[in-house]
PDB file of N, CA and C in Angstrom:
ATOM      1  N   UNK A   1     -28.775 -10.486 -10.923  1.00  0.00           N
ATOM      2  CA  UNK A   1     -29.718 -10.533 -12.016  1.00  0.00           C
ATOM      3  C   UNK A   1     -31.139 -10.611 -11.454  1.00  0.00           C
ATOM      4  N   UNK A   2     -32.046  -9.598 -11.954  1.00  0.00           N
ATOM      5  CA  UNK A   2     -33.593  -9.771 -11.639  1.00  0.00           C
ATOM      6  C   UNK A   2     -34.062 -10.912 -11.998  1.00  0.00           C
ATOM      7  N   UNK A   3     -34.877 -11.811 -11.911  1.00  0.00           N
ATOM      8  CA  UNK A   3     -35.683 -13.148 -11.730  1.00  0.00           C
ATOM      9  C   UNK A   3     -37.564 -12.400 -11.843  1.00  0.00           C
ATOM     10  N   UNK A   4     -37.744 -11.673 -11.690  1.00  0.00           N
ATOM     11  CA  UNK A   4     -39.110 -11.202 -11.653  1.00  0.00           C
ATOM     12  C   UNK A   4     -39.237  -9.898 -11.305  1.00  0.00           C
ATOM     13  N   UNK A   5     -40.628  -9.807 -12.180  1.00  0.00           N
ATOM     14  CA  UNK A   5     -40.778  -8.101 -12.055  1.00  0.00           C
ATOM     15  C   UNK A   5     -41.450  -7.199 -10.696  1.00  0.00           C
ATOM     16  N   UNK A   6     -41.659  -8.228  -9.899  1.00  0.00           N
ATOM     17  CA  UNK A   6     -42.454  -8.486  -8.790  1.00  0.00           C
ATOM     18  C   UNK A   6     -41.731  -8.448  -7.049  1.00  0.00           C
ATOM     19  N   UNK A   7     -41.903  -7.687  -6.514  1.00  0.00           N
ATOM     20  CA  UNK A   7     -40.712  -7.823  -5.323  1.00  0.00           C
ATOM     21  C   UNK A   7     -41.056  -6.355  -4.653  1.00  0.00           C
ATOM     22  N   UNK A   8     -40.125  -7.001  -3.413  1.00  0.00           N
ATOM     23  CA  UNK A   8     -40.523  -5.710  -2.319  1.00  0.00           C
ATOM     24  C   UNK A   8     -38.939  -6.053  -1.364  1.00  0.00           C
ATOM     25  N   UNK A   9     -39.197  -4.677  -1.109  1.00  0.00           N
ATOM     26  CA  UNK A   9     -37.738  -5.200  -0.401  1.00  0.00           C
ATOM     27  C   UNK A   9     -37.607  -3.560   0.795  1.00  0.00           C
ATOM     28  N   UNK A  10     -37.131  -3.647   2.004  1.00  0.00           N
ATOM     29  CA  UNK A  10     -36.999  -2.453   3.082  1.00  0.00           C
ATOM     30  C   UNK A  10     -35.649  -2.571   3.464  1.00  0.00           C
ATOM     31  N   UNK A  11     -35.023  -1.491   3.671  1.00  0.00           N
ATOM     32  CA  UNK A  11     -34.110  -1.438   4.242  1.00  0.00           C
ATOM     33  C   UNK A  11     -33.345  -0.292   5.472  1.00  0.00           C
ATOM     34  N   UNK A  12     -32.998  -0.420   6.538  1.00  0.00           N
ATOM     35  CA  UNK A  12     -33.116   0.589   7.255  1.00  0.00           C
ATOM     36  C   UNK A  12     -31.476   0.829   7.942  1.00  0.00           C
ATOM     37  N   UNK A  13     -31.268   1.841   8.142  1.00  0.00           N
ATOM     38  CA  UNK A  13     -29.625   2.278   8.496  1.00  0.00           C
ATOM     39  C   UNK A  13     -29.832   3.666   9.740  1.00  0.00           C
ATOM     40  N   UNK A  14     -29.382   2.808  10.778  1.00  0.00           N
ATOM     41  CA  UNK A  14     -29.211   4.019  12.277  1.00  0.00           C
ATOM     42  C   UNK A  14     -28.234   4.175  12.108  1.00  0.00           C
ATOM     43  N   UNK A  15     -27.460   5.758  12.117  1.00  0.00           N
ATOM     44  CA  UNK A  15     -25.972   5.675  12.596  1.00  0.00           C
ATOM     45  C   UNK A  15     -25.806   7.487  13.020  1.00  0.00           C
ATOM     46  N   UNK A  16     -25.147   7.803  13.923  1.00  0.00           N
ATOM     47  CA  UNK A  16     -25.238   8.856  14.606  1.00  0.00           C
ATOM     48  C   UNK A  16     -26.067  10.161  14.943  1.00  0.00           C
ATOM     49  N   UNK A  17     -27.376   9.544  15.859  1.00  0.00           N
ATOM     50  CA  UNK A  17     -28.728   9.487  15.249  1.00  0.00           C
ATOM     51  C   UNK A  17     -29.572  10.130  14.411  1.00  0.00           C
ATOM     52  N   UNK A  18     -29.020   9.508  13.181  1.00  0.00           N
ATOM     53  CA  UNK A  18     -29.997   9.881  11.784  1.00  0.00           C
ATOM     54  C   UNK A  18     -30.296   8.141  11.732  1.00  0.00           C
ATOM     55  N   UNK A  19     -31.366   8.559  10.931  1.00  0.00           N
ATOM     56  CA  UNK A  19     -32.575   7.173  10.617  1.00  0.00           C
ATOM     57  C   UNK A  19     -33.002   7.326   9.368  1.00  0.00           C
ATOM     58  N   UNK A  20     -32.309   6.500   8.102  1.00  0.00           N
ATOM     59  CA  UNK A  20     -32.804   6.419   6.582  1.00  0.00           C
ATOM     60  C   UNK A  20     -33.867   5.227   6.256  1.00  0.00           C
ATOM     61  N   UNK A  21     -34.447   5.290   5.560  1.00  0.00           N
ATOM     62  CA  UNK A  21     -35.253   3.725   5.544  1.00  0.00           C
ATOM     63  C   UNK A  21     -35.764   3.880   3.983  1.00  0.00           C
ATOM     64  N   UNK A  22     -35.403   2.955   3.138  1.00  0.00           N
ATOM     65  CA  UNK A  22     -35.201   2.888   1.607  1.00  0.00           C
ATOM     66  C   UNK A  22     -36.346   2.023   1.723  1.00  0.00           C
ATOM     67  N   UNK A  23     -37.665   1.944   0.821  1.00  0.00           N
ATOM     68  CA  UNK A  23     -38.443   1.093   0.580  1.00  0.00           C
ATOM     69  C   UNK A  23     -38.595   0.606  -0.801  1.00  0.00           C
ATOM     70  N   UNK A  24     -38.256  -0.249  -1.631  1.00  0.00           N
ATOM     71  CA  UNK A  24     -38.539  -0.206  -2.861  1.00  0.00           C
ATOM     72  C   UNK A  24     -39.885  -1.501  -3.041  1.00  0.00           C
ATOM     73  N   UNK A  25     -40.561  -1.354  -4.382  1.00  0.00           N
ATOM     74  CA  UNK A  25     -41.632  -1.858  -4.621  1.00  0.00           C
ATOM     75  C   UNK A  25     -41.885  -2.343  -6.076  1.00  0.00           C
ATOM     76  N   UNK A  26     -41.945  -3.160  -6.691  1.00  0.00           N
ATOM     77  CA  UNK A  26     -42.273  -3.547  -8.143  1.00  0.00           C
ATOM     78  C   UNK A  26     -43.161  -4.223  -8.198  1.00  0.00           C
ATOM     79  N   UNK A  27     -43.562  -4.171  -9.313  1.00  0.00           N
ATOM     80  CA  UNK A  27     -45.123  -4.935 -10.432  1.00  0.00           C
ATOM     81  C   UNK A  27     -44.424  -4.685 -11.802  1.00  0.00           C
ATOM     82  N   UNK A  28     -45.540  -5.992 -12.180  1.00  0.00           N
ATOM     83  CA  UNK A  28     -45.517  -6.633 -13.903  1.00  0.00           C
ATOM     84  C   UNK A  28     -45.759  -5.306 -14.406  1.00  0.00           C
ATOM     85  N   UNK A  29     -45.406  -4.720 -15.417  1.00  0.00           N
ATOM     86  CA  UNK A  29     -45.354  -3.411 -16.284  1.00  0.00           C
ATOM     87  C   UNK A  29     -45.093  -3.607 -17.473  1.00  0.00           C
ATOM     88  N   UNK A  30     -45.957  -3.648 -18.191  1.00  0.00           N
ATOM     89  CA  UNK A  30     -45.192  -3.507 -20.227  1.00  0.00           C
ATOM     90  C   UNK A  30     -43.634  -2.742 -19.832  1.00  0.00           C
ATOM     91  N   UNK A  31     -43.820  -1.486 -19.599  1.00  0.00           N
ATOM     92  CA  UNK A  31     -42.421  -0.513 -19.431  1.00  0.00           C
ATOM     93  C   UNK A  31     -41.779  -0.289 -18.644  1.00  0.00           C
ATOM     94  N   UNK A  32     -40.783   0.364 -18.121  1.00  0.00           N
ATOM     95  CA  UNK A  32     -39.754   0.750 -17.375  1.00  0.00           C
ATOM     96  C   UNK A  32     -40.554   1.758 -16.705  1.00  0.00           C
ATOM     97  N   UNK A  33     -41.098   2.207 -15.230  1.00  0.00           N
ATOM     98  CA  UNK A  33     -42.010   3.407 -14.995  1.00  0.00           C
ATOM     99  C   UNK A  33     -41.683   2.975 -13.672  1.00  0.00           C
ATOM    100  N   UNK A  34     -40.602   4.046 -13.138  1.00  0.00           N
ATOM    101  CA  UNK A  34     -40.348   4.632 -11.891  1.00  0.00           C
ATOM    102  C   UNK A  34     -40.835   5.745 -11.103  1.00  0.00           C
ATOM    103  N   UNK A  35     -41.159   5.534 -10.192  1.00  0.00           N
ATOM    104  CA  UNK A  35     -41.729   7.033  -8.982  1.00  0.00           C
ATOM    105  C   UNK A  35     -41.263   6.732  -8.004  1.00  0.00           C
ATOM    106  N   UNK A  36     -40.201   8.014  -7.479  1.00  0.00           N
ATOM    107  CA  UNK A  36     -39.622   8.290  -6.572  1.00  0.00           C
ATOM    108  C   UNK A  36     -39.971   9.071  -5.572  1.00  0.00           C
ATOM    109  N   UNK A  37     -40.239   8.802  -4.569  1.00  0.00           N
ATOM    110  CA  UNK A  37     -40.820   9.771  -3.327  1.00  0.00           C
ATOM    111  C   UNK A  37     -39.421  10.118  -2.760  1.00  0.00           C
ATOM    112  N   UNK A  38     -39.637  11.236  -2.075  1.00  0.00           N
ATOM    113  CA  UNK A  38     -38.518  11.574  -0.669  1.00  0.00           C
ATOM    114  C   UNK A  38     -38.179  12.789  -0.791  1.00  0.00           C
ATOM    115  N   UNK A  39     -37.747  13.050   0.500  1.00  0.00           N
ATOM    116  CA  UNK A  39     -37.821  14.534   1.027  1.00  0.00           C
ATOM    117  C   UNK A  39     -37.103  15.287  -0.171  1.00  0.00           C
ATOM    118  N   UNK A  40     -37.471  16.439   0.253  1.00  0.00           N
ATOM    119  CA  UNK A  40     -36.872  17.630  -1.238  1.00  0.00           C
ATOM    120  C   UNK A  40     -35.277  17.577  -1.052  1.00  0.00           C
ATOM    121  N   UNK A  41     -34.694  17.232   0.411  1.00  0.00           N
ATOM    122  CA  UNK A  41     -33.323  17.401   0.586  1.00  0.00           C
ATOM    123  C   UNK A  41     -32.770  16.250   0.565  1.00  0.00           C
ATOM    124  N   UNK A  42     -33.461  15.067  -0.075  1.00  0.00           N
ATOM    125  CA  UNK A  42     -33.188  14.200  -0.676  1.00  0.00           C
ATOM    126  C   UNK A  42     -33.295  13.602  -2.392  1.00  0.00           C
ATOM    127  N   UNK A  43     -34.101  15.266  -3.322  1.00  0.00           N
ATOM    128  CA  UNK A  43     -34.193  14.216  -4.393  1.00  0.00           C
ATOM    129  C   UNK A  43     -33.191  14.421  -5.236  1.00  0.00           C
ATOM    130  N   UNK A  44     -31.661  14.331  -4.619  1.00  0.00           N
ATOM    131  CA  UNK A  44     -30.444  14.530  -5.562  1.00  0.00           C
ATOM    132  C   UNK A  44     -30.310  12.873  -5.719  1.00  0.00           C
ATOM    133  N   UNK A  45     -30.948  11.918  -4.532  1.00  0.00           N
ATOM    134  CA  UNK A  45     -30.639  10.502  -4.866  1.00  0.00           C
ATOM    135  C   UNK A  45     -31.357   9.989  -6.024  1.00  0.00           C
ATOM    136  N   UNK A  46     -32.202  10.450  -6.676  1.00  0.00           N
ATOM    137  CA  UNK A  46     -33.539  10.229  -7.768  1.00  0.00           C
ATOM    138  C   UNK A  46     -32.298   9.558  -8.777  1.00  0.00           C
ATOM    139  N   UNK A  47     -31.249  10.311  -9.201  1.00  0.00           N
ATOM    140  CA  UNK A  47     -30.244   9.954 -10.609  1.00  0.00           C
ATOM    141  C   UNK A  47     -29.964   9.209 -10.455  1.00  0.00           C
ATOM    142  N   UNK A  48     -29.311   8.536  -8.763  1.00  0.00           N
ATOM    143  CA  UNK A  48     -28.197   7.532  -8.246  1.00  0.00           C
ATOM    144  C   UNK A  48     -29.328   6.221  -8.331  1.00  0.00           C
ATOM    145  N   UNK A  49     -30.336   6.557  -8.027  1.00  0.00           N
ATOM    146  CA  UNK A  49     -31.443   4.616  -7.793  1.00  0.00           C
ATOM    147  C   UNK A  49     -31.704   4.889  -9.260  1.00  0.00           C
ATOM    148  N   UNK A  50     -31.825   6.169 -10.349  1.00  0.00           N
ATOM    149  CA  UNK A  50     -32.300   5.765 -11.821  1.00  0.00           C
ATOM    150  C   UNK A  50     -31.132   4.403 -12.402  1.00  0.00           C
ATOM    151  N   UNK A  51     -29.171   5.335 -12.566  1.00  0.00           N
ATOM    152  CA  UNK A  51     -28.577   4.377 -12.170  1.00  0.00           C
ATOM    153  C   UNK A  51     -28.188   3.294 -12.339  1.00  0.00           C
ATOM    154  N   UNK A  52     -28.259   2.983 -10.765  1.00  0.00           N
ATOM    155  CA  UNK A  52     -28.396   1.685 -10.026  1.00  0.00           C
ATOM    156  C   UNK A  52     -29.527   0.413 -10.814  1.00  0.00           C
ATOM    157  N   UNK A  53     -30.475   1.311 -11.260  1.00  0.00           N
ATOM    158  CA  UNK A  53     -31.410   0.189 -11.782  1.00  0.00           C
ATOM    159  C   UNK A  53     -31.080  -0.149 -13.177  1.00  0.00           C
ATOM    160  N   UNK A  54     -30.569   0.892 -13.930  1.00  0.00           N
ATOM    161  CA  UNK A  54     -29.884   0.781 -15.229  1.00  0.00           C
ATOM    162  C   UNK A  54     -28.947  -0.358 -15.097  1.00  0.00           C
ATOM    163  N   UNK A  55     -28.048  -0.247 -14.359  1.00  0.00           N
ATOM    164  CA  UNK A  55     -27.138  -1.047 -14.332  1.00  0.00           C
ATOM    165  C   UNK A  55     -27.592  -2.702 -14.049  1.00  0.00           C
ATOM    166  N   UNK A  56     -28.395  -3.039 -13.100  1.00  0.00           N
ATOM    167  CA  UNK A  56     -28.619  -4.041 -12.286  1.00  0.00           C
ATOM    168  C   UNK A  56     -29.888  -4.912 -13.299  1.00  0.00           C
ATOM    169  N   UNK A  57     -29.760  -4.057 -14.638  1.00  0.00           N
ATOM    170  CA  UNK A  57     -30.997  -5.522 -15.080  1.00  0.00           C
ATOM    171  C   UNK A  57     -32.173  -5.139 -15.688  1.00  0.00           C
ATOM    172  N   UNK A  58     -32.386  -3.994 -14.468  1.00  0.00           N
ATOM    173  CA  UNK A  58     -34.106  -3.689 -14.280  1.00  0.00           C
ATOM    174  C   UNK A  58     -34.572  -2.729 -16.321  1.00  0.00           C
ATOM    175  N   UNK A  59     -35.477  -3.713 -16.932  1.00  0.00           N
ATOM    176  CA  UNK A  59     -35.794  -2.768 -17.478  1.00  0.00           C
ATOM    177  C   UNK A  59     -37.259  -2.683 -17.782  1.00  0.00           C
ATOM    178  N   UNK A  60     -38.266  -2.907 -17.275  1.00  0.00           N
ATOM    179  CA  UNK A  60     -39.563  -3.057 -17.693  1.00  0.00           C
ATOM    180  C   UNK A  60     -39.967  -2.904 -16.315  1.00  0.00           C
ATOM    181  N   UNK A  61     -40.911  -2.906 -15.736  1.00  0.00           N
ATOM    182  CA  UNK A  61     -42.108  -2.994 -14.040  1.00  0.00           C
ATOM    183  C   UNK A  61     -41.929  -1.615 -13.974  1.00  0.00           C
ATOM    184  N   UNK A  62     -43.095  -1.677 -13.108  1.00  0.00           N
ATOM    185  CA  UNK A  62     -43.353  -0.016 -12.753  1.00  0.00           C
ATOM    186  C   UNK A  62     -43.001  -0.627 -11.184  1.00  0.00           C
ATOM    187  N   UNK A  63     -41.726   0.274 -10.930  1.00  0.00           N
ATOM    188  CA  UNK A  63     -40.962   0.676 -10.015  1.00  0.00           C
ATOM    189  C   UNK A  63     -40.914   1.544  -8.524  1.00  0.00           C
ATOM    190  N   UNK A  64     -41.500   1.403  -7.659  1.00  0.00           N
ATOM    191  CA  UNK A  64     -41.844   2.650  -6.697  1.00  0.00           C
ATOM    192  C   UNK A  64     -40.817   2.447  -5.499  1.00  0.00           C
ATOM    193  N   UNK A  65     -39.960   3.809  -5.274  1.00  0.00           N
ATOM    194  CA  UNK A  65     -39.119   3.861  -4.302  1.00  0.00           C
ATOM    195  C   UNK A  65     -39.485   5.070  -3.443  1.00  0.00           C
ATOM    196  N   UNK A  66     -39.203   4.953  -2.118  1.00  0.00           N
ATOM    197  CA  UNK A  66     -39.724   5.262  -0.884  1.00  0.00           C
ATOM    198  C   UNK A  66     -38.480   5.916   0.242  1.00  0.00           C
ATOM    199  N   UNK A  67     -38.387   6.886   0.147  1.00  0.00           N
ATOM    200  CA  UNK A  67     -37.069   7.582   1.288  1.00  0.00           C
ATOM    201  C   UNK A  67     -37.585   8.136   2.598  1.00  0.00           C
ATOM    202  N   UNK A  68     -37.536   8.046   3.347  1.00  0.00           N
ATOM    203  CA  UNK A  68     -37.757   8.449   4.922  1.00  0.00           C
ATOM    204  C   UNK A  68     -36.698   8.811   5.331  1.00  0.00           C
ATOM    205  N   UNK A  69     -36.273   9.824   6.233  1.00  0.00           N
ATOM    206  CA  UNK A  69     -34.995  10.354   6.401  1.00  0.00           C
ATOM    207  C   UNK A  69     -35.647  11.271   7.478  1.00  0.00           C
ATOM    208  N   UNK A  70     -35.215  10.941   8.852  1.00  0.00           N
ATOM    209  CA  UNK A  70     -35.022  11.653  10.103  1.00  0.00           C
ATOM    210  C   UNK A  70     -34.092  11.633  10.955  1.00  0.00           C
ATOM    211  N   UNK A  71     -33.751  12.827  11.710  1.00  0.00           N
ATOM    212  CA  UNK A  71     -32.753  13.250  11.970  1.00  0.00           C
ATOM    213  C   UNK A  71     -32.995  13.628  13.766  1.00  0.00           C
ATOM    214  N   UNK A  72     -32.273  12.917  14.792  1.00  0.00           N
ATOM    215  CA  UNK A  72     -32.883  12.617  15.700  1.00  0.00           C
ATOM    216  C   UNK A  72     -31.878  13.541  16.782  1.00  0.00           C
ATOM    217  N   UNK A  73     -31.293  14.226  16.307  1.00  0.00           N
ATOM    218  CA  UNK A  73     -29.903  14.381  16.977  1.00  0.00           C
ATOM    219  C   UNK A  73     -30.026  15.643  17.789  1.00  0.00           C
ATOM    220  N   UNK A  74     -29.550  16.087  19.114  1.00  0.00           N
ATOM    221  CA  UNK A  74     -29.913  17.064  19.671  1.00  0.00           C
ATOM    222  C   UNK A  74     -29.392  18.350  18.477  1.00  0.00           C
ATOM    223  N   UNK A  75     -28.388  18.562  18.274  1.00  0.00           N
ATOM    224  CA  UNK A  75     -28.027  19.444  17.339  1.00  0.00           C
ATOM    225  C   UNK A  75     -29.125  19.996  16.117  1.00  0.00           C
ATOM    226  N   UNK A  76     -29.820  18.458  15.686  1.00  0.00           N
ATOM    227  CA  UNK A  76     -31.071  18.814  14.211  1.00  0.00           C
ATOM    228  C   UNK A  76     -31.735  20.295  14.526  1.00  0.00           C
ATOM    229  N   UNK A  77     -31.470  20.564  13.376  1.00  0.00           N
ATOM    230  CA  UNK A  77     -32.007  22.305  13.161  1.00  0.00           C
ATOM    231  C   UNK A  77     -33.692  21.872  12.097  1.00  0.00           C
ATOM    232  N   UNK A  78     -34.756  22.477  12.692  1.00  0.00           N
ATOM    233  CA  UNK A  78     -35.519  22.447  11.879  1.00  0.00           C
ATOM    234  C   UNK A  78     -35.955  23.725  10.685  1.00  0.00           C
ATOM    235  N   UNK A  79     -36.793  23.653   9.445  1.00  0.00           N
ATOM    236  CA  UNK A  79     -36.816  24.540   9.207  1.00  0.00           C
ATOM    237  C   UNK A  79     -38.881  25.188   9.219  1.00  0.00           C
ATOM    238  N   UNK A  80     -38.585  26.150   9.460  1.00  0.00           N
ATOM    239  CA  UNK A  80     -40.221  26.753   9.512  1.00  0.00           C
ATOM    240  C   UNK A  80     -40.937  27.177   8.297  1.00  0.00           C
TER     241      UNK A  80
END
């Protein structure tokens, strides 16, 4: 259960070297007002944290979430 509209929270996951790092961010808000950053080959997660926050409580603060996603691996293909 949320306790306040107010909070910050990071979280980071290494595992076969890829590197994700989730940042989320809240403030006092009359409304529910989310902005989602992150890479374009990431914004299929946008539905899954909408969601997640549905579920977990959240219904008022303006909301800001943060995706970083690099890929460290000799194999990583870039694109031009």
């Amino acid at each position: 259960m949320v306790k306040s509209m107010t909070g910050y929270g990071r979280g980071l996951i290494c595992e076969d070297g890829r590197e994700m790092t989730v940042e989320v961010k809240s403030v006092n808000h009359r409304f529910l007002d989310l902005s989602f950053r992150a890479p374009k080959n990431l914004s299929f997660l946008e539905d899954a944290f909408r969601s997640f926050l549905n579920e977990s409580g959240v219904r008022r603060g303006h909301v800001d979430i943060f995706i970083n996603y690099a890929n460290h691996r000799e194999d990583a293909q870039t694109v031009a």
